[in-house]
Protein backbone atom coordinates (compact mmCIF):
# COMPACT_ATOMS: atom_id res chain seq x y z
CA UNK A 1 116.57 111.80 87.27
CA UNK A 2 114.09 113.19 89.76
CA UNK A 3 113.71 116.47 90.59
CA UNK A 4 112.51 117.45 93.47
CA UNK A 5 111.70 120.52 95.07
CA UNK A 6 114.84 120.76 97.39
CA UNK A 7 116.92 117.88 96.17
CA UNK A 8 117.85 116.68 92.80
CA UNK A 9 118.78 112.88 92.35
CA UNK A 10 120.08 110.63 89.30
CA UNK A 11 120.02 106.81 89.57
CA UNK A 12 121.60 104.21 87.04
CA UNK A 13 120.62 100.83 87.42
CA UNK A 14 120.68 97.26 85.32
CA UNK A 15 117.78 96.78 88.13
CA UNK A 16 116.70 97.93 91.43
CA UNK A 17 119.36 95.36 93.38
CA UNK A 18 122.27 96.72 91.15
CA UNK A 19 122.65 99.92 91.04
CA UNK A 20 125.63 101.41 88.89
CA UNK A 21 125.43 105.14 90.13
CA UNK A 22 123.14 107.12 92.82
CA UNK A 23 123.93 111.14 93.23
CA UNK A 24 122.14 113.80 95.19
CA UNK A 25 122.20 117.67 94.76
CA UNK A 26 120.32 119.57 97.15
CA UNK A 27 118.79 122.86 95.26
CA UNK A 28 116.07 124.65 96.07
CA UNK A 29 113.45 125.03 93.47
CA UNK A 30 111.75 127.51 95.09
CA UNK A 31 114.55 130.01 95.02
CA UNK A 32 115.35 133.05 92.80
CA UNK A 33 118.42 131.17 91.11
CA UNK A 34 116.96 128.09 90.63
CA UNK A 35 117.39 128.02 87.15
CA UNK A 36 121.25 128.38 87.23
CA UNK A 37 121.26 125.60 89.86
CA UNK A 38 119.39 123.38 88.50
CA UNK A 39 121.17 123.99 84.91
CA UNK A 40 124.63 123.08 86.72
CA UNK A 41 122.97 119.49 88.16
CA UNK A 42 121.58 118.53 84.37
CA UNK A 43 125.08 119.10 82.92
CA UNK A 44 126.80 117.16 86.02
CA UNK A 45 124.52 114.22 85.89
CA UNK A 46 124.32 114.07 81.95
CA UNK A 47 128.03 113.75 81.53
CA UNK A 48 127.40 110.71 84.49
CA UNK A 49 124.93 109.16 82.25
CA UNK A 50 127.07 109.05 79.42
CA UNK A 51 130.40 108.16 80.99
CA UNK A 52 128.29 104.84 82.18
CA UNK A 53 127.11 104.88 78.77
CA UNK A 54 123.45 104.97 79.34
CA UNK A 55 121.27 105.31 76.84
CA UNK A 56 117.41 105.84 78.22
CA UNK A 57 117.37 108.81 80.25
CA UNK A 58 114.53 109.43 82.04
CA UNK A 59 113.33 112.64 84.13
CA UNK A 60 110.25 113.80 86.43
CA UNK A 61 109.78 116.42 88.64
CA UNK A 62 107.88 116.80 91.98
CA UNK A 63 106.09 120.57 93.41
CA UNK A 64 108.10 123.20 92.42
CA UNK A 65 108.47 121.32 88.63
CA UNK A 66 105.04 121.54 88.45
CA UNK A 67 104.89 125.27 89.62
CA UNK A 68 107.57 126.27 87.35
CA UNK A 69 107.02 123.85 84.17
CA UNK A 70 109.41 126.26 82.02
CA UNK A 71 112.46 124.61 83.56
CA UNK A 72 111.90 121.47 81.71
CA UNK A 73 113.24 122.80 79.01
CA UNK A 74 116.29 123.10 80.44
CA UNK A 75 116.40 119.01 81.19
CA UNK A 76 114.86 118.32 77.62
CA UNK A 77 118.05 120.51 75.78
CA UNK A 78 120.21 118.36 77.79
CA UNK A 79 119.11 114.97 75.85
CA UNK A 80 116.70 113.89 78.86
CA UNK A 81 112.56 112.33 78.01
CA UNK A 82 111.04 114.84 80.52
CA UNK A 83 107.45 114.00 81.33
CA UNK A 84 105.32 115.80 83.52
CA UNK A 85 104.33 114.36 86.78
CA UNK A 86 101.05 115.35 88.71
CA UNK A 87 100.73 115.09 92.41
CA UNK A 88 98.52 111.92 92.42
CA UNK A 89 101.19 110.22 90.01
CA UNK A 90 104.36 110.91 92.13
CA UNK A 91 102.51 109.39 94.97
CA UNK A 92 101.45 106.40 93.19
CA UNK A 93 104.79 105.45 92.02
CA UNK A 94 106.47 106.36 95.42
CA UNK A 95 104.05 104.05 96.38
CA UNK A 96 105.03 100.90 94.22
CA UNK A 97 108.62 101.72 94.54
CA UNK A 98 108.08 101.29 98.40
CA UNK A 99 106.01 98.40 97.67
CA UNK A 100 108.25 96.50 95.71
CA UNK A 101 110.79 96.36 98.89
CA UNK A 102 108.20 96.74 101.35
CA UNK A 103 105.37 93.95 100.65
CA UNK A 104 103.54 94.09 103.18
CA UNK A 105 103.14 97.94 103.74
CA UNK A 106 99.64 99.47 103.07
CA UNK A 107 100.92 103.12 103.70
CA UNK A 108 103.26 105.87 102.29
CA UNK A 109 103.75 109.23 103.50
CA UNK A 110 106.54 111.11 101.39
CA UNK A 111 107.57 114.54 102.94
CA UNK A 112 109.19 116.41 100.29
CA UNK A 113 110.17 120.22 99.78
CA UNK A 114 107.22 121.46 98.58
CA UNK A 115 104.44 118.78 98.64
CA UNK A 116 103.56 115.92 100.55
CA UNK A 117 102.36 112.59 99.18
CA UNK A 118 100.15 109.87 100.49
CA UNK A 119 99.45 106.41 98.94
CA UNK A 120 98.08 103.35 99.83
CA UNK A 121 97.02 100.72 97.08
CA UNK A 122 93.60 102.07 96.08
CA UNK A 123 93.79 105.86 97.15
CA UNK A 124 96.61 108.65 96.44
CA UNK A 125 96.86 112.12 97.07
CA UNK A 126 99.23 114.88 97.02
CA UNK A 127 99.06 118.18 99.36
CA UNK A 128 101.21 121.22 98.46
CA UNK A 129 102.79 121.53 101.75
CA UNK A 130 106.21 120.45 102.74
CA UNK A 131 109.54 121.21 104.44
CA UNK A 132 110.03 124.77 102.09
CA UNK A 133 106.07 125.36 101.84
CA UNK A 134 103.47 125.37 105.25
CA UNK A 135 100.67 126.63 105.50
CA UNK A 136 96.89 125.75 106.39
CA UNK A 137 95.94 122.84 104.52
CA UNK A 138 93.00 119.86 105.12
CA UNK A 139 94.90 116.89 105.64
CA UNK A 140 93.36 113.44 103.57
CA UNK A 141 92.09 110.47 104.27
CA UNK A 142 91.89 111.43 108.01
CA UNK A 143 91.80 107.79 110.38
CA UNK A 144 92.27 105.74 107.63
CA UNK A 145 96.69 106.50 107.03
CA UNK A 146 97.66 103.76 109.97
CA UNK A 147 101.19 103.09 110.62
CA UNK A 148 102.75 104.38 107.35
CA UNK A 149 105.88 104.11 105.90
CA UNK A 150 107.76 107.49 106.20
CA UNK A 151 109.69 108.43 102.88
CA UNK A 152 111.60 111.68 101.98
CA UNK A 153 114.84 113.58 103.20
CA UNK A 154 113.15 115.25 106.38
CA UNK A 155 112.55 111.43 107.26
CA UNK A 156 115.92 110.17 106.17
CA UNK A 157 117.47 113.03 108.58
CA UNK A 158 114.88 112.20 110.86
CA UNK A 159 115.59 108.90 111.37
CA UNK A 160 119.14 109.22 111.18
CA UNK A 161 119.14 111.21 113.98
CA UNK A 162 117.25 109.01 116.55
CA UNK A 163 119.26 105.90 115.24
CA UNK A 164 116.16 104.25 113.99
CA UNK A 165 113.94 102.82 111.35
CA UNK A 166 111.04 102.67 113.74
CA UNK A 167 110.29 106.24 114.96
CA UNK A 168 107.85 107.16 117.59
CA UNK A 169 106.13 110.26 118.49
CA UNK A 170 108.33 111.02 121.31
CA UNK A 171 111.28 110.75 119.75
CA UNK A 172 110.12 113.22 117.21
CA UNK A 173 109.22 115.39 120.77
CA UNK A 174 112.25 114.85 122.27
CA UNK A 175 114.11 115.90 119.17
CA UNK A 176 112.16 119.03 118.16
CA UNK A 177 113.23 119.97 122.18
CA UNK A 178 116.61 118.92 121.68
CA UNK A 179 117.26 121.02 118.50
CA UNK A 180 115.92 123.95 120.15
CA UNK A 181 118.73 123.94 123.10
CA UNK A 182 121.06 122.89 120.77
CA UNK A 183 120.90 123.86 117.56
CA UNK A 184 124.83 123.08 116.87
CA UNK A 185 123.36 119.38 116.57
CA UNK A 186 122.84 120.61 112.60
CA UNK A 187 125.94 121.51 111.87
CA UNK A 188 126.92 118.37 110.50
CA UNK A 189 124.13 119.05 107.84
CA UNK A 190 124.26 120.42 104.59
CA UNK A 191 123.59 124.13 104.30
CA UNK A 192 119.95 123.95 102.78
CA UNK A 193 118.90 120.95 104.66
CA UNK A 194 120.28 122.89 107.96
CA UNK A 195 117.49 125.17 107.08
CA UNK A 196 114.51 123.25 106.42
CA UNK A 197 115.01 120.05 108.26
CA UNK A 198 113.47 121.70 111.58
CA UNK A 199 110.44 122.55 109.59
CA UNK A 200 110.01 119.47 108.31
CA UNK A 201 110.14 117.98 111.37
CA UNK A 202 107.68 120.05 112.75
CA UNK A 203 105.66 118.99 109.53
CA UNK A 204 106.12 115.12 110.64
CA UNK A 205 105.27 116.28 114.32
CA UNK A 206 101.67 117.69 113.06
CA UNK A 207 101.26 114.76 111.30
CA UNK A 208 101.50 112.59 113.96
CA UNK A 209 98.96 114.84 115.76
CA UNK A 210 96.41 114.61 112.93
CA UNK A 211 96.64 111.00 112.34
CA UNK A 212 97.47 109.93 115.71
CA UNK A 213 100.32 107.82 114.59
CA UNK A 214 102.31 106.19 117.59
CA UNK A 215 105.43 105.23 115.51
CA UNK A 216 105.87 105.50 111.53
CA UNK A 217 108.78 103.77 109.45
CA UNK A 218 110.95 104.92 107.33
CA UNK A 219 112.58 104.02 104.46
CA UNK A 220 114.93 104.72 101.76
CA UNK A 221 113.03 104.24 98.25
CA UNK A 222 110.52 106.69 96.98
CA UNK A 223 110.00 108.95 94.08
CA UNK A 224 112.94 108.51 91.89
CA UNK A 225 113.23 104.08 92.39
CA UNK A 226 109.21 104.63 90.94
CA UNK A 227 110.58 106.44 88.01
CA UNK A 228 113.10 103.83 87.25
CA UNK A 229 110.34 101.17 87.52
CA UNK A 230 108.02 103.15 85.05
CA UNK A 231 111.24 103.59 82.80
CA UNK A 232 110.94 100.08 82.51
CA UNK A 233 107.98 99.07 82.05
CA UNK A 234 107.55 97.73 85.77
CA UNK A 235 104.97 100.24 87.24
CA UNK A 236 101.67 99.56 86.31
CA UNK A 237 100.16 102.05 83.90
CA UNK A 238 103.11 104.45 84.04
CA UNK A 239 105.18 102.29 80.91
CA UNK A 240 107.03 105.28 79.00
């Protein structure tokens, strides 16, 4: 189980190619009745865990986890092995979660709620800024980050949107202009994701700016596939 700082996932797997179960809750961490929410997804995705009879359950946080470490005593009451995650260790096993589908990627960028992650295969940082949290930061690794892969909800919407894996700085333009004259275009969205996503894409829009990225790609894996590997023993220096 992952817990991140706007979305809450659970994944049950015999391996990475067969999975038995994948849910998503989107909660805000960073709200005033986060503790109630969050308390609701434990007890939803514990009873999933043992209906499919699993029997190592496994659970991390991201930004706001870190910010508020009393919660994990909520997920430790409920049966789970809770460890504590720092910034520089979600982005290095985002990174070899991406890695194991995407060999030949040097890159990750993972755009979450609260923080954003970058990894590559010798460097990793996290900065606490994301789609719920802005503000004035100093980006990393500035003209090195070429052509990344794009990971995290704001870039699952984002791509979603433009029909593409392969997203260019225009589109993200052309979007950000589109949303403002139309802003009905999120109403298919869920209710908290209505609300952030335009942040976060301005978020992806200033990183394109700093970097002076002419297309990213996205995909699916990232934070909570890492955990599974380290559950197993398949993440290198992250065996639990």
């Amino acid at each position: 189980m992952k817990i991140g700082s706007t979305s809450t996932s659970l994944l049950i797997a015999t391996d990475l190619s067969h999975v038995l179960m994948r849910q998503q809750r989107l909660v805000n961490m960073f709200a005033d009745d986060r503790e109630d929410a969050l308390a609701e997804v434990i007890t939803s995705f514990t009873d999933s865990a043992r209906q499919t009879q699993c029997h190592v359950m496994i659970a991390a946080g991201g930004e706001a986890m870190r910010r508020h470490p009393d919660l994990a005593v909520l997920v430790r009451k409920a049966g789970w092995d809770y460890h504590e995650v720092s910034g520089w260790q979600e982005a290095r096993l985002t990174w070899m979660a991406v890695k194991d589908a995407v060999p030949q990627m040097e890159w990750i960028v993972d755009i979450g709620g609260g923080s954003t992650e970058f990894a590559s295969s010798s460097e990793a940082f996290s900065v606490p800024v994301g789609a719920v949290r802005q503000e004035s930061v100093t980006w990393p690794a500035v003209g090195r980050i070429q052509h990344p892969v794009l990971i995290g909800g704001t870039a699952q919407v984002l791509s979603q949107m433009v029909r593409t894996n392969v997203i260019y700085v225009s589109q993200v333009e052309a979007l950000l202009a589109e949303l403002a004259a139309y802003p009905e275009r999120l109403s298919t969205l869920d209710a908290l994701r209505r609300q952030i996503f335009p942040q976060g894409l301005q978020l992806v829009r200033q990183l394109f700016s700093v970097y002076g990225w002419d297309y990213v790609t996205f995909h699916p894996r990232g934070f909570l596939e890492g955990l599974w590997l380290a559950a197993h023993g398949e993440s290198e220096g992250f065996a639990w």
